[in-house]
N, C-alpha and C. Protein backbone atom coordinates (compact mmCIF):
# COMPACT_ATOMS: atom_id res chain seq x y z
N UNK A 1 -5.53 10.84 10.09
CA UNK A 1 -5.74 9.43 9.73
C UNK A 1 -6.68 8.80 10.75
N UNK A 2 -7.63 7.99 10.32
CA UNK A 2 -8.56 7.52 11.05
C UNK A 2 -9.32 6.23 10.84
N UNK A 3 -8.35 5.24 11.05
CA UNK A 3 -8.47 3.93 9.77
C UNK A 3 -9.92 3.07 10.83
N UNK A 4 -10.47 2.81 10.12
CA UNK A 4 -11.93 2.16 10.70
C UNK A 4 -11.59 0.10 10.24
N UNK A 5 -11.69 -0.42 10.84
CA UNK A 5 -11.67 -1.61 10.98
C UNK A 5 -13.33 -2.69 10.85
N UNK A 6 -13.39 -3.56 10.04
CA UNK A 6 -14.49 -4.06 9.83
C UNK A 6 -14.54 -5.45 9.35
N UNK A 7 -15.56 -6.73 9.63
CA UNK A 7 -15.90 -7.61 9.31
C UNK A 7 -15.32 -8.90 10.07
N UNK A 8 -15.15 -8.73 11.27
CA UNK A 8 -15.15 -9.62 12.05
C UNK A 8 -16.41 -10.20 12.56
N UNK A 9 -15.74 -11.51 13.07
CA UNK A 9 -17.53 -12.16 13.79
C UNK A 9 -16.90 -13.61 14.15
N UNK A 10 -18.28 -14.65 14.20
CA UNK A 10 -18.07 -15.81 14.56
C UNK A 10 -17.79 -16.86 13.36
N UNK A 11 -17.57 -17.15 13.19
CA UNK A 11 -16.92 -18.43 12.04
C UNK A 11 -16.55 -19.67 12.63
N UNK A 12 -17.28 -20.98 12.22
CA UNK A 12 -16.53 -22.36 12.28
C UNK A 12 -15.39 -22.29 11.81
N UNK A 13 -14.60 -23.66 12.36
CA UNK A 13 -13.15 -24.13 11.82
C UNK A 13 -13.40 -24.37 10.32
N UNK A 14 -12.20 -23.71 9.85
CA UNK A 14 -12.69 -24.45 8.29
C UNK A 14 -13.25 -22.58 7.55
N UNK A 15 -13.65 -21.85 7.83
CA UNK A 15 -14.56 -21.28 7.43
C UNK A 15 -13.87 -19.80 6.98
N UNK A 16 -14.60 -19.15 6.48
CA UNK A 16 -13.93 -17.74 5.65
C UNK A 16 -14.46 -16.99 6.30
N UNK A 17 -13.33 -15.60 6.71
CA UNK A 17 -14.02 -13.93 6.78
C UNK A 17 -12.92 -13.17 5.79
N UNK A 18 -13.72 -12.17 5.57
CA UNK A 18 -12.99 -10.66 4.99
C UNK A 18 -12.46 -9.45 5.75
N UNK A 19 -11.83 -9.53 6.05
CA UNK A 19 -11.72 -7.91 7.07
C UNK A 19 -11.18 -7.01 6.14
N UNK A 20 -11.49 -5.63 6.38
CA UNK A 20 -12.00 -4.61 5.99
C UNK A 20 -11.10 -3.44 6.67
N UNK A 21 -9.98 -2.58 6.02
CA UNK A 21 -9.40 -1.31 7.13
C UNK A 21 -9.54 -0.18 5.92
N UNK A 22 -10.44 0.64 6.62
CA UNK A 22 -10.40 1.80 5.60
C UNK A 22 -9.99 3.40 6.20
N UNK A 23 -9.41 4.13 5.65
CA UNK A 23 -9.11 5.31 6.37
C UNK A 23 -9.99 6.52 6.01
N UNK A 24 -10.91 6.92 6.91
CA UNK A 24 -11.63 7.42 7.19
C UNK A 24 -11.41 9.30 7.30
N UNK A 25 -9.98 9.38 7.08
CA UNK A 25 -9.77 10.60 7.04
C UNK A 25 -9.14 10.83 5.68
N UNK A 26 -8.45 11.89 6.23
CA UNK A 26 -7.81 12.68 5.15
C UNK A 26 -6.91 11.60 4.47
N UNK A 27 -6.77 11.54 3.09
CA UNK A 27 -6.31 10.58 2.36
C UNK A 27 -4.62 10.98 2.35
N UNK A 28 -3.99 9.52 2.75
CA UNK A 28 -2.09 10.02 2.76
C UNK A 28 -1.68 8.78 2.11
N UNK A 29 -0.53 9.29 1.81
CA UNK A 29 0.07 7.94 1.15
C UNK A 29 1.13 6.93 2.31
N UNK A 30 0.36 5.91 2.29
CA UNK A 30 1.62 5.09 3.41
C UNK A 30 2.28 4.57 2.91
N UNK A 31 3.59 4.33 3.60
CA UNK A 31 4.70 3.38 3.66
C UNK A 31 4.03 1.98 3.37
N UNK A 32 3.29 1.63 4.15
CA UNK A 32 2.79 0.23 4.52
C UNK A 32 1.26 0.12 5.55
N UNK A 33 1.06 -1.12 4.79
CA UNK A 33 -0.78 -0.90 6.11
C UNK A 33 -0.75 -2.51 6.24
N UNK A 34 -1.38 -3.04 7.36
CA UNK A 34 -1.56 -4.10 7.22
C UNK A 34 -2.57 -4.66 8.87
N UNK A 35 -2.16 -5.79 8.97
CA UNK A 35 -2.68 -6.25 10.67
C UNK A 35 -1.89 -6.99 11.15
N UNK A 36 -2.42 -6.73 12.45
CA UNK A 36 -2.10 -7.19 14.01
C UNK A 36 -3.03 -8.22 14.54
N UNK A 37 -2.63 -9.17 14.78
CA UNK A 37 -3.88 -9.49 15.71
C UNK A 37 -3.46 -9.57 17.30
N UNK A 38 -4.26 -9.71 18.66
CA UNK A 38 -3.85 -10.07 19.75
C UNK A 38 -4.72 -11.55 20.07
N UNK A 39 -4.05 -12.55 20.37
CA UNK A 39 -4.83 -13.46 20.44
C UNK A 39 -5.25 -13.34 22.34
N UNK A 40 -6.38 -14.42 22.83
CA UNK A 40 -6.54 -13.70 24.54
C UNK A 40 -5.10 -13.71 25.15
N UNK A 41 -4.97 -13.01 25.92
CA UNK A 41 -3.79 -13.67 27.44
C UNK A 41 -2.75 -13.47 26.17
N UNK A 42 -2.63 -13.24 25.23
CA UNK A 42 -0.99 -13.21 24.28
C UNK A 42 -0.95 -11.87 23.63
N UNK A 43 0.17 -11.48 23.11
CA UNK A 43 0.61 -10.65 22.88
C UNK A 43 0.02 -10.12 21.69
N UNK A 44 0.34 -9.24 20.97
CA UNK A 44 -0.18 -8.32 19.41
C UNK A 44 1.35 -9.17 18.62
N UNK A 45 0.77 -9.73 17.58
CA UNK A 45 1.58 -10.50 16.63
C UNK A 45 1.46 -10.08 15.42
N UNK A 46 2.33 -10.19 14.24
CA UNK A 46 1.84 -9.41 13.14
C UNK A 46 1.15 -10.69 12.39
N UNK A 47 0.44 -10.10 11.75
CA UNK A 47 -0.33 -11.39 10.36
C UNK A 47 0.02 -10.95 9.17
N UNK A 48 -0.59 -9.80 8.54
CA UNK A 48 -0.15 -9.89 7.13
C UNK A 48 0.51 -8.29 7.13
N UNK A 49 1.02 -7.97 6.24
CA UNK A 49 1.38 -6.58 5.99
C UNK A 49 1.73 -6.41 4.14
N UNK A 50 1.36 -5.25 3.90
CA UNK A 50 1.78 -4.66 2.47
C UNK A 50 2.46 -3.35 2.32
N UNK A 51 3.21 -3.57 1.60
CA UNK A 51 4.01 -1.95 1.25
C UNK A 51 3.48 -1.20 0.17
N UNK A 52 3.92 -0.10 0.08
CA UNK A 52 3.55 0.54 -1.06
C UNK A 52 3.85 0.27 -2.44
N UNK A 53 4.91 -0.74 -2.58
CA UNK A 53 4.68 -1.27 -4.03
C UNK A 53 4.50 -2.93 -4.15
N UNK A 54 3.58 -3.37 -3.15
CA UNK A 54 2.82 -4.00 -3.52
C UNK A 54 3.46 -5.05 -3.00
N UNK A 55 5.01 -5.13 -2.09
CA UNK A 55 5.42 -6.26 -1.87
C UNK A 55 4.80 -6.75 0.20
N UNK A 56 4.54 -8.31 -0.18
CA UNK A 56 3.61 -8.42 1.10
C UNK A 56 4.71 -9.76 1.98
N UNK A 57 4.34 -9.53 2.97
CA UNK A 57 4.84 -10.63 4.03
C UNK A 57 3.44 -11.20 5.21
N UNK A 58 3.89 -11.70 5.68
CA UNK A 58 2.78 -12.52 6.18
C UNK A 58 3.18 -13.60 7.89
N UNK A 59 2.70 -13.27 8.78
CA UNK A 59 3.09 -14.45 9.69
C UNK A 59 3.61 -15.85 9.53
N UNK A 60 3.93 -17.00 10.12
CA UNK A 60 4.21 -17.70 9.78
C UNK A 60 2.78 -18.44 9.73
N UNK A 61 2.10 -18.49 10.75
CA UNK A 61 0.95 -19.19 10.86
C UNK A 61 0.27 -19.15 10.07
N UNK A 62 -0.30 -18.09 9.09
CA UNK A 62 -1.53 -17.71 8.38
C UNK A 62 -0.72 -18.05 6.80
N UNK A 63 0.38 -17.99 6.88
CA UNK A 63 1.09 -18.05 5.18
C UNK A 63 -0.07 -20.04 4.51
N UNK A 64 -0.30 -19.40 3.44
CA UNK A 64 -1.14 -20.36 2.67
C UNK A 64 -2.31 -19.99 2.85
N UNK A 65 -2.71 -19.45 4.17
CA UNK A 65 -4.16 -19.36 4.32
C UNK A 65 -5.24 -17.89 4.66
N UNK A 66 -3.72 -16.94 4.67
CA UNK A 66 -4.64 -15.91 4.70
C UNK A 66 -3.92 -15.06 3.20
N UNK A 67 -4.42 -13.54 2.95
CA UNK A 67 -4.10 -12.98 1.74
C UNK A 67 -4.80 -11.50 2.19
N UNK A 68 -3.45 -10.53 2.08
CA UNK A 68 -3.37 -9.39 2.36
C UNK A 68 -3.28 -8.81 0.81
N UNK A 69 -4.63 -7.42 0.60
CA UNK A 69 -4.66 -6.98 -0.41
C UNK A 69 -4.80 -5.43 0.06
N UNK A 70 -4.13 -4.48 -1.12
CA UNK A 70 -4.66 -2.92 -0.36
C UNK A 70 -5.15 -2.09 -1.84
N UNK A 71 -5.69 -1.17 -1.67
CA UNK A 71 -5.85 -0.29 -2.63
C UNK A 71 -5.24 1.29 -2.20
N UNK A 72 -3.98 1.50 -2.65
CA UNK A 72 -3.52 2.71 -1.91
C UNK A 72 -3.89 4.00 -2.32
N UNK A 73 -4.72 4.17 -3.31
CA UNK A 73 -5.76 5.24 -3.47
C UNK A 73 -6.67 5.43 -3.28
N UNK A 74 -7.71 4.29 -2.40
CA UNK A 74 -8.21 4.69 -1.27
C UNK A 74 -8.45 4.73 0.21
N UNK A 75 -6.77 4.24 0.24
CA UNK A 75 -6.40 3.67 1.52
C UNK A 75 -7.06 2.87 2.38
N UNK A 76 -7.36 1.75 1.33
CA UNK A 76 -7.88 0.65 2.42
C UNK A 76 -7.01 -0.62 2.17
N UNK A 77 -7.25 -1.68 3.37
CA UNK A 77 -6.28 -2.44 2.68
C UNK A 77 -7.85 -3.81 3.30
N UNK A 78 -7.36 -5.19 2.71
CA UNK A 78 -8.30 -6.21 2.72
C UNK A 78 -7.39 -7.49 3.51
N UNK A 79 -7.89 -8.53 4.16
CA UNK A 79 -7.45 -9.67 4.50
C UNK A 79 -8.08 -10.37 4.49
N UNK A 80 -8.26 -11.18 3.68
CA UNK A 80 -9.13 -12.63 3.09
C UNK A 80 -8.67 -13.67 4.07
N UNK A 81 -9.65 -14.11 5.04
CA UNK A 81 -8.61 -15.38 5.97
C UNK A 81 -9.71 -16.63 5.62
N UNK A 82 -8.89 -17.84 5.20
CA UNK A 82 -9.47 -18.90 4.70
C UNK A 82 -8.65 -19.81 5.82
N UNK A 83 -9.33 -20.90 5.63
CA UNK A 83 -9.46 -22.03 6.63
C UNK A 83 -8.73 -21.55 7.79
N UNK A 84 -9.80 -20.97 8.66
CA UNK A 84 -9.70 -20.52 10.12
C UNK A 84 -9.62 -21.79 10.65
N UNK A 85 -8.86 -21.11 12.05
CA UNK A 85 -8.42 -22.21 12.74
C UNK A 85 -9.15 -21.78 14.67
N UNK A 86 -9.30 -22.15 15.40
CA UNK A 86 -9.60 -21.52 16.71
C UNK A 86 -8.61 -21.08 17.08
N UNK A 87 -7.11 -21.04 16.86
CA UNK A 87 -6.24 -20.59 17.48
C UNK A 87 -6.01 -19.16 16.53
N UNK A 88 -7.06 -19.09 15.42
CA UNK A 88 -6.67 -17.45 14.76
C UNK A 88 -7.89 -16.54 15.47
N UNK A 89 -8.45 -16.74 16.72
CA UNK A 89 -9.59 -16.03 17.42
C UNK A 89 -8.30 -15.60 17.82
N UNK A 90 -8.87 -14.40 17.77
CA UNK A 90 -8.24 -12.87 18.05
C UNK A 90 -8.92 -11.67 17.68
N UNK A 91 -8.47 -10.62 18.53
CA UNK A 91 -9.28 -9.16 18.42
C UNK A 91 -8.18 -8.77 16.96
N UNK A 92 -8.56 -8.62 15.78
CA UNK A 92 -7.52 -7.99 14.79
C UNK A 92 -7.48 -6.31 14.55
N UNK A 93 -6.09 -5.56 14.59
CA UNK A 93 -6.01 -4.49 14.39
C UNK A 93 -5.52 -4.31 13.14
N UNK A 94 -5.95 -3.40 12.31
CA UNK A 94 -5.30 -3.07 11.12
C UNK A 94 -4.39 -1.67 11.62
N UNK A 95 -3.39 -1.32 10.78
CA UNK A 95 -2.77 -0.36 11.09
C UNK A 95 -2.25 0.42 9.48
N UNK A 96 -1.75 1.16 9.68
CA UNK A 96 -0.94 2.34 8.66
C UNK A 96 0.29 2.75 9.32
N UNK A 97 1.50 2.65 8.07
CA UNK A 97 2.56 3.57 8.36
C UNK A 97 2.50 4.28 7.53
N UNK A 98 3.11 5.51 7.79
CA UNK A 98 3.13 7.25 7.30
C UNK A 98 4.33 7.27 6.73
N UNK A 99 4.96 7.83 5.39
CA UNK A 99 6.27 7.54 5.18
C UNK A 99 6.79 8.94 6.25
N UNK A 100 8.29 8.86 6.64
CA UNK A 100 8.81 9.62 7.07
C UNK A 100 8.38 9.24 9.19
N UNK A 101 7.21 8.51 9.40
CA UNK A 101 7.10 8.09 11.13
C UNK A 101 7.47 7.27 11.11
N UNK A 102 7.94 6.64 12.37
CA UNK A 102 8.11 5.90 13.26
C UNK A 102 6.99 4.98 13.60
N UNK A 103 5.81 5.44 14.29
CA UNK A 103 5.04 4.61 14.78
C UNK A 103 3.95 4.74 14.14
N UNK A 104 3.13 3.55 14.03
CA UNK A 104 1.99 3.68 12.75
C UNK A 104 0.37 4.16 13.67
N UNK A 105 -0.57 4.05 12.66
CA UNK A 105 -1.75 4.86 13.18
C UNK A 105 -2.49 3.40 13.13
N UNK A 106 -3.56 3.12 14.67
CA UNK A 106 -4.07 1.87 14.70
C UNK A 106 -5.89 2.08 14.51
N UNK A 107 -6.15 1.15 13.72
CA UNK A 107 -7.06 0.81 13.62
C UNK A 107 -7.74 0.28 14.85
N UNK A 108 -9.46 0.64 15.54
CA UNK A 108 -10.11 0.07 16.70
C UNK A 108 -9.86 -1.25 17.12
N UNK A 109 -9.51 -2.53 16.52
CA UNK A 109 -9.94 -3.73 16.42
C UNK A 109 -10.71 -4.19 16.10
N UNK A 110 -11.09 -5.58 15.49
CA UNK A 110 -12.35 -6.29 14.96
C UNK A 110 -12.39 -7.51 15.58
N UNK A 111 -13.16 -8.00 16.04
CA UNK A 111 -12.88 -9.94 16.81
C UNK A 111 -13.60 -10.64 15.99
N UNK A 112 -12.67 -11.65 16.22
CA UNK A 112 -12.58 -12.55 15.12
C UNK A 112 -12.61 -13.75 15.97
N UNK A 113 -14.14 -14.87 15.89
CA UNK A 113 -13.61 -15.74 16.92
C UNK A 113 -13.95 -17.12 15.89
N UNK A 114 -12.89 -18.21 16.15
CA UNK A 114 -13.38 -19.17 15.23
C UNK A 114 -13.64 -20.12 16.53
N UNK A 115 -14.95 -21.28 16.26
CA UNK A 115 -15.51 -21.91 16.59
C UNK A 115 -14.94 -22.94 16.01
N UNK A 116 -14.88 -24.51 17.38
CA UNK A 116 -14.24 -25.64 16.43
C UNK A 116 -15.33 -26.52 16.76
């Protein structure tokens, strides 16, 4: 598994990105894929996540404004984040769980910085 992370950048308050996690290897079926973000100086928090049948949860912060989508046959999954805020600048990791592990497989990071 070798999930590649994509479409971060700079964005005003107010403003839209897409991020992008695709797995780059050998195709598996996960449990669940979703992201992380770390905001600076703070910890890795979860943002959105999806399971394999399609049921999703979401941080508290981003609920209304972001939207976690996956396609599990080609193991990518999507996060639509609408009206960014400066406090959602963060490096974002996407990740994968494997059914049957414990600990999931991480995506590089993407930064994500919103401008106010």
């Amino acid at each position: 598994v070798q999930l590649q992370a994509s479409g971060g950048g700079l964005v005003q308050a107010g403003g839209s990105l897409r991020l992008s996690c695709a797995n780059s290897g050998s195709s598996v079926w996960f449990r669940s894929m979703g992201w992380y973000r770390q905001p600076p100086g703070s910890e890795r928090e979860l943002v959105a996540v999806i399971g394999s049948s399609g049921n999703m949860d979401y941080g508290d912060s981003v609920k209304g404004r972001f939207a976690i989508s996956g396609d599990s046959s080609k193991n990518t999954v999507y996060l639509q984040m609408n009206g960014l805020k400066p406090e959602d600048t963060a490096v974002y990791y996407c990740y994968a769980l494997r059914w049957g592990r414990f600990t999931p497989n991480w995506g590089q990071g993407t930064l994500v910085t919103v401008s106010s």
